[in-house]
C-alpha atoms as a PDB file:
ATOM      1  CA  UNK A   1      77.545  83.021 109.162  1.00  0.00           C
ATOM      2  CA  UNK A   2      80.854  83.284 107.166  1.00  0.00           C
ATOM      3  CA  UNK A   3      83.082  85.785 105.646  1.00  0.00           C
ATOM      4  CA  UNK A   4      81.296  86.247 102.499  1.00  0.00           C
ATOM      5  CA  UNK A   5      77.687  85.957 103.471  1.00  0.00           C
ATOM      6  CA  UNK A   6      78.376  88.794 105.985  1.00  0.00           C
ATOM      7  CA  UNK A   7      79.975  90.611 103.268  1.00  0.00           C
ATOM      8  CA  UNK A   8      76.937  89.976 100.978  1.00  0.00           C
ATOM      9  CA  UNK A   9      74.684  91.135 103.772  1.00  0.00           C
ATOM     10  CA  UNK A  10      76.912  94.770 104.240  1.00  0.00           C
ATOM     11  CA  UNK A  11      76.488  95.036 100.414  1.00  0.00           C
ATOM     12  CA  UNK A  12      72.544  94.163 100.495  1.00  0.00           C
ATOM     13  CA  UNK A  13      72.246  96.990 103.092  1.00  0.00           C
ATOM     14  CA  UNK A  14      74.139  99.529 100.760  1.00  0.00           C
ATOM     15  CA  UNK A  15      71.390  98.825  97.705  1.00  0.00           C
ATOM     16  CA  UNK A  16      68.828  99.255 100.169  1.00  0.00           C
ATOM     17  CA  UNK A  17      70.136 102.547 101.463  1.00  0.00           C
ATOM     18  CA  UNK A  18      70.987 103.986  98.030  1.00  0.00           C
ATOM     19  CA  UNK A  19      67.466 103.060  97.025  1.00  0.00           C
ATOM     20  CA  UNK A  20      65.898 105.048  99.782  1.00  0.00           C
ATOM     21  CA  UNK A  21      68.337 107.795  99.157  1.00  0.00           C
ATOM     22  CA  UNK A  22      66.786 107.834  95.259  1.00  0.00           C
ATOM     23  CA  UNK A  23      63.532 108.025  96.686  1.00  0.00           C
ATOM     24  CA  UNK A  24      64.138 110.505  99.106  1.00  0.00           C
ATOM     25  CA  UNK A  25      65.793 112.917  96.602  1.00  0.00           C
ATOM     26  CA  UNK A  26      62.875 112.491  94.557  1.00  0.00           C
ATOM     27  CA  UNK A  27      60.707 113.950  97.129  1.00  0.00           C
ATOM     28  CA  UNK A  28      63.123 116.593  98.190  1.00  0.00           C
ATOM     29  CA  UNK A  29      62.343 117.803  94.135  1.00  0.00           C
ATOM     30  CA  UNK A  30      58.611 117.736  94.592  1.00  0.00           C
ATOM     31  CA  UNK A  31      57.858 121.729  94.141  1.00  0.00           C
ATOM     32  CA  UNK A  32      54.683 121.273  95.966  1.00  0.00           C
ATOM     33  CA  UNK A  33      56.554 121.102  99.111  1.00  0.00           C
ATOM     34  CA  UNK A  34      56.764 124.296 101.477  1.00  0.00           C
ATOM     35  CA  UNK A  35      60.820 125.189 101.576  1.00  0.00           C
ATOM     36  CA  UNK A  36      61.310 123.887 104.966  1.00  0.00           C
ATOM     37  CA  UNK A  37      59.858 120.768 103.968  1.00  0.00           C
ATOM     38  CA  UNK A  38      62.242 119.908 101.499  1.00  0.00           C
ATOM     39  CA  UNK A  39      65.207 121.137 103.521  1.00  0.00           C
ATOM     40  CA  UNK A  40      64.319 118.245 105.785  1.00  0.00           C
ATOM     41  CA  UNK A  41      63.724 115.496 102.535  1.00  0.00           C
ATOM     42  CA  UNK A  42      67.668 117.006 101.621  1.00  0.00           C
ATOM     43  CA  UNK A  43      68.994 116.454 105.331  1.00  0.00           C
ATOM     44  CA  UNK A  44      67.496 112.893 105.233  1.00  0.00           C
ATOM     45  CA  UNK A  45      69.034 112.181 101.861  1.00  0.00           C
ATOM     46  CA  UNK A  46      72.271 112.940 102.972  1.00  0.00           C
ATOM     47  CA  UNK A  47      71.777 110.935 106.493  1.00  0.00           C
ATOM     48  CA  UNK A  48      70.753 107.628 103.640  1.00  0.00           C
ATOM     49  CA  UNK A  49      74.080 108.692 101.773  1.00  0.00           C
ATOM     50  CA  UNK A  50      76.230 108.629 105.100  1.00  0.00           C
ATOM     51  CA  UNK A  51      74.890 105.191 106.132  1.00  0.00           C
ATOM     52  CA  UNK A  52      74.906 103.473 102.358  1.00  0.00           C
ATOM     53  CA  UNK A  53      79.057 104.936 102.873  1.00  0.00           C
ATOM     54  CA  UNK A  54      78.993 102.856 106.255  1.00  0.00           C
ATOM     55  CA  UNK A  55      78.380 100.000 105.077  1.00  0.00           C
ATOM     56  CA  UNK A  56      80.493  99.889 102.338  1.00  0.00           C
ATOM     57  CA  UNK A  57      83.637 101.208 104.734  1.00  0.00           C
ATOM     58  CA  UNK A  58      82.526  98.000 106.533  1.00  0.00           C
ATOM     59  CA  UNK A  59      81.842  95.836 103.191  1.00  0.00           C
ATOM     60  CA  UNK A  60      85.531  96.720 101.919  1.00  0.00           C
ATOM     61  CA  UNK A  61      86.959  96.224 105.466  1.00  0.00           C
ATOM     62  CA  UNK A  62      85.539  93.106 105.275  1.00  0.00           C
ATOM     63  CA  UNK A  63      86.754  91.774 102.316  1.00  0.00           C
ATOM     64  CA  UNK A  64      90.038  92.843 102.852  1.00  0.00           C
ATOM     65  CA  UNK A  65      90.431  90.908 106.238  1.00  0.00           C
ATOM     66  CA  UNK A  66      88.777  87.836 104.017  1.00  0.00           C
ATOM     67  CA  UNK A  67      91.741  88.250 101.009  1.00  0.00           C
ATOM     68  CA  UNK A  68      94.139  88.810 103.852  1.00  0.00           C
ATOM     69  CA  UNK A  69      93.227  85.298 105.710  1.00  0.00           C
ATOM     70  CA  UNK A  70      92.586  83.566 102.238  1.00  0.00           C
ATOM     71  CA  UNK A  71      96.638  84.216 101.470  1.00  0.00           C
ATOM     72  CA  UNK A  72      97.495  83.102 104.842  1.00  0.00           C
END
């Protein structure tokens, strides 16, 4: 696998993880839900958040050491 499908791959798993986080905020709104309920939906929104920011700390990281060898 090369530079850029790797790349491609980090930035696939960021959609995916925003996604969920969409959908989980969504249900964290749901005012059927007993308080403790959605305090848990919020927590697991902002778990989705911290990995979508992973991967694109390792998406950027990885495009930077591709520029860097392309100019080599």
């Amino acid at each position: 696998m090369n530079a850029i499908d790797r790349i491609r791959r980090r930035i696939t798993k960021v959609l995916e993880a925003t996604e969920d986080a969409c959908g989980q905020a969504v249900e964290a709104q749901l005012p059927v839900l007993p308080d403790h309920k959605r305090l848990q939906e919020i927590q697991a929104l902002g778990a989705l958040l911290d990995k979508a920011k992973s991967h694109c700390d390792k998406a950027e990281a990885a495009m930077l050491k591709y520029i860097r060898l392309q100019n080599e």
